[in-house]
Protein backbone atom coordinates (compact mmCIF):
# COMPACT_ATOMS: atom_id res chain seq x y z
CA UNK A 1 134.32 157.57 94.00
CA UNK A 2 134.42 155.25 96.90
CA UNK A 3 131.25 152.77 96.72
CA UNK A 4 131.67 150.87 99.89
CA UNK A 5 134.25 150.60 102.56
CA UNK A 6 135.17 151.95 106.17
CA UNK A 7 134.91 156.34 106.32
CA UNK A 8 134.42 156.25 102.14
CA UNK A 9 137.43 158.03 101.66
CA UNK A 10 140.98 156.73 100.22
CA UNK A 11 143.97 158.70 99.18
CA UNK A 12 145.00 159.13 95.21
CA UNK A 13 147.92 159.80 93.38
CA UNK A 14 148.15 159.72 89.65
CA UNK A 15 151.61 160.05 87.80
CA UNK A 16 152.99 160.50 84.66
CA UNK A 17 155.60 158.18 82.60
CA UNK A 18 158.47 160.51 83.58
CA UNK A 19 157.28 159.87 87.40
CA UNK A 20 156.10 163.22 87.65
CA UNK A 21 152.72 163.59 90.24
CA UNK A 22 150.23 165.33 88.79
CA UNK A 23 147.59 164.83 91.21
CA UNK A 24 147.95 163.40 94.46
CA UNK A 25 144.73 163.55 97.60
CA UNK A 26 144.59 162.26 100.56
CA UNK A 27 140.84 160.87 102.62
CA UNK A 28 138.55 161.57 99.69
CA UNK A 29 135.61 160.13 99.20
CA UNK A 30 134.66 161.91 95.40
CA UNK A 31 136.84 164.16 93.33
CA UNK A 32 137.22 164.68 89.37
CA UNK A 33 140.48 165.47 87.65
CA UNK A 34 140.63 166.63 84.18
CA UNK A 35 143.91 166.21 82.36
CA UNK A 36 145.27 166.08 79.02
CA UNK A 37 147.89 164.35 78.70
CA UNK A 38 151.68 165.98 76.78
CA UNK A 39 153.50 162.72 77.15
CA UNK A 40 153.13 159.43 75.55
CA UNK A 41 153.27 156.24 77.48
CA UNK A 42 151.80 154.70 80.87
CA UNK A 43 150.37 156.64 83.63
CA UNK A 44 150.46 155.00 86.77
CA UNK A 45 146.73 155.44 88.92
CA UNK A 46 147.52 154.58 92.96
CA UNK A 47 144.71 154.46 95.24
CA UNK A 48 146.06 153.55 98.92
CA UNK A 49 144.17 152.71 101.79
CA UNK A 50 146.79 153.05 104.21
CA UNK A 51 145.38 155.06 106.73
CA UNK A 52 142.54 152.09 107.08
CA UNK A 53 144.06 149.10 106.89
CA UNK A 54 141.37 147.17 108.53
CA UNK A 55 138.62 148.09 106.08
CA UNK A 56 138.22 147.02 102.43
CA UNK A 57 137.69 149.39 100.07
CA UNK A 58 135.25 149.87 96.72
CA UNK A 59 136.35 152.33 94.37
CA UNK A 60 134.77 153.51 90.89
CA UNK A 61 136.88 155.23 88.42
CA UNK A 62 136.19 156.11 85.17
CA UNK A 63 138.71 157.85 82.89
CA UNK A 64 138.13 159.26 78.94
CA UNK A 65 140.69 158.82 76.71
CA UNK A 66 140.55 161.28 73.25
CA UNK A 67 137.84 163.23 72.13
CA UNK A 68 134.72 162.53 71.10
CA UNK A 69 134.50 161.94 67.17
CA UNK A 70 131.90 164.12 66.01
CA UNK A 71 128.51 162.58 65.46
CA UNK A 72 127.99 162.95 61.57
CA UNK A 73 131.46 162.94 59.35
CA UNK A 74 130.99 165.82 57.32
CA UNK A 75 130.39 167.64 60.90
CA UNK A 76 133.77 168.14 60.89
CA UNK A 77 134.91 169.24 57.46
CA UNK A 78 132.26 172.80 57.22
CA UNK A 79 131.15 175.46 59.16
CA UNK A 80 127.51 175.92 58.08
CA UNK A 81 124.47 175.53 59.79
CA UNK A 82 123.14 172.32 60.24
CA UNK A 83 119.98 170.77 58.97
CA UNK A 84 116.93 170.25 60.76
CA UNK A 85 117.79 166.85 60.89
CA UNK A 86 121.13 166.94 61.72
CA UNK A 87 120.01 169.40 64.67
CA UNK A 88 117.78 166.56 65.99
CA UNK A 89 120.60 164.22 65.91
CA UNK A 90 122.69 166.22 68.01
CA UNK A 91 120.45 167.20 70.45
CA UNK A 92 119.72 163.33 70.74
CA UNK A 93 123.05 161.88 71.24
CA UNK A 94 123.45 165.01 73.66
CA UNK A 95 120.06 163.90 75.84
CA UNK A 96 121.61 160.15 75.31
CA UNK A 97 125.07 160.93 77.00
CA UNK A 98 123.13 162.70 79.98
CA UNK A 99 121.47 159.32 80.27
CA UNK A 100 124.44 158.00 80.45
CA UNK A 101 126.12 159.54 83.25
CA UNK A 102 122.62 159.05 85.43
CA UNK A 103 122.75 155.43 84.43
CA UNK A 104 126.29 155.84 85.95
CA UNK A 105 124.86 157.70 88.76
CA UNK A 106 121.92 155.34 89.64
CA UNK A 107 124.24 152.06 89.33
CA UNK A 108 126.82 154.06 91.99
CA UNK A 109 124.37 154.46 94.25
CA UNK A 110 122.87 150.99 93.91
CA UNK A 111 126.00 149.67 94.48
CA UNK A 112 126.09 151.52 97.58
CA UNK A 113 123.28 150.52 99.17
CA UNK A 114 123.73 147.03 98.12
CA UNK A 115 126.73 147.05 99.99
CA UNK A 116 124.66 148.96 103.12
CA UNK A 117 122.08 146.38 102.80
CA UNK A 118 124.53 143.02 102.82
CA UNK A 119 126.38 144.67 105.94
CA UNK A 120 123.09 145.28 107.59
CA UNK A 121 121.49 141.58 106.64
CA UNK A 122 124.83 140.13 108.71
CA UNK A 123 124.60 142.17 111.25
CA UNK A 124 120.93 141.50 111.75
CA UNK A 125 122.04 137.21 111.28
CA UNK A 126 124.53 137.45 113.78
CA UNK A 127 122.05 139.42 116.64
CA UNK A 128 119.23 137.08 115.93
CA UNK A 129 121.83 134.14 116.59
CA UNK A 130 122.70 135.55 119.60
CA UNK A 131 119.09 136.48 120.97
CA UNK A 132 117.97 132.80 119.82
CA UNK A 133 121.37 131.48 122.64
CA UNK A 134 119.96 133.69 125.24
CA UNK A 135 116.39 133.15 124.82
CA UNK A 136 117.58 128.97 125.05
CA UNK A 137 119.41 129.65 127.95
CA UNK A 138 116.57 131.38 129.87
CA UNK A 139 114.29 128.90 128.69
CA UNK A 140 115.98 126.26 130.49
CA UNK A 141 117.15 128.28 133.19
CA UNK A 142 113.10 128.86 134.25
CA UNK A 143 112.55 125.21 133.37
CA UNK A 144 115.30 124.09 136.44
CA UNK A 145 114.28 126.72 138.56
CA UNK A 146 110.47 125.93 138.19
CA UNK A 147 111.76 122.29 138.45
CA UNK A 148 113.29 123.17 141.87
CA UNK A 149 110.16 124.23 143.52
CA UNK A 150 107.91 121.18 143.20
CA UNK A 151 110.39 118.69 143.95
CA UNK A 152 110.65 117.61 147.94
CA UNK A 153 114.00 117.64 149.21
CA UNK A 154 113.94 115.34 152.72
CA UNK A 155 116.44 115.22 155.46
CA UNK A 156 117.50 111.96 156.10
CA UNK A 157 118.50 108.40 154.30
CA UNK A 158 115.56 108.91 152.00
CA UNK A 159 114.23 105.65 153.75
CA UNK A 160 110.52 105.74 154.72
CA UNK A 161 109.16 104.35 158.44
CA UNK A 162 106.68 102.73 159.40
């Protein structure tokens, strides 16, 4: 997901250690991509921002690697029902993860409009500099011009007769 940064959109590619693409989007600002992986060894995440190259970019990726162990041991080794206790468990660490991924959620979005709200503060800075140059240069602008009417200008040597 793209957090902060020109359109919010930047192009992916993800490959595999034989070089093979296995997903590659262009100009997106939020996409998923489930994948489990056949081959050992590194795959290579490339997020470009080519098509943007005066904006900075924010991205947020997050990426799961095996499955989840199961939450009691002997969970996996029988096929009966479970306790009333072991019930409660699960349904826990179920409502836990969900408050995981809004934590996730929440944190996205307050990243987001922390980055909204620092763009905003300099933009507001750099008008109220401005306003503050004009409103000098008025200010002394009306001061000479009110200047201008109350002082006498005389023809002549400026000497006075008698």
């Amino acid at each position: 997901q793209v957090i902060a940064g020109g359109h919010y959109d930047v192009d992916c590619s993800v490959e595999d250690p034989n070089g093979r693409t296995l997903y590659k989007e262009a100009k997106k600002q939020y996409d998923s991509f489930p994948h489990r992986a056949e081959v050992e060894g590194v795959y290579t995440f490339c997020f470009s921002n080519e098509f943007s190259t005066f904006s900075h970019k924010t991205i947020y990726f997050d990426f799961q690697v095996g499955d989840e162990p199961p939450i009691l041991p002997a969970m996996s080794n029988r096929v009966t029902a479970l306790t009333q206790m072991e019930s409660a468990c699960v349904t826990i660490h179920e409502a836990l993860n969900a408050v995981i991924d809004s934590q996730t959620h929440y944190r996205l979005r307050e990243a987001q409009d922390r980055s909204r709200a620092e763009d905003l503060n300099s933009r507001v800075s750099y008008w109220s500099v401005g306003e503050t140059f004009i409103l000098f240069v008025v200010s002394v602008g009306q001061v000479v011009l009110l200047k201008s009417f109350f002082t006498e200008k005389r023809p002549g040597s400026g000497r006075a007769g008698t």
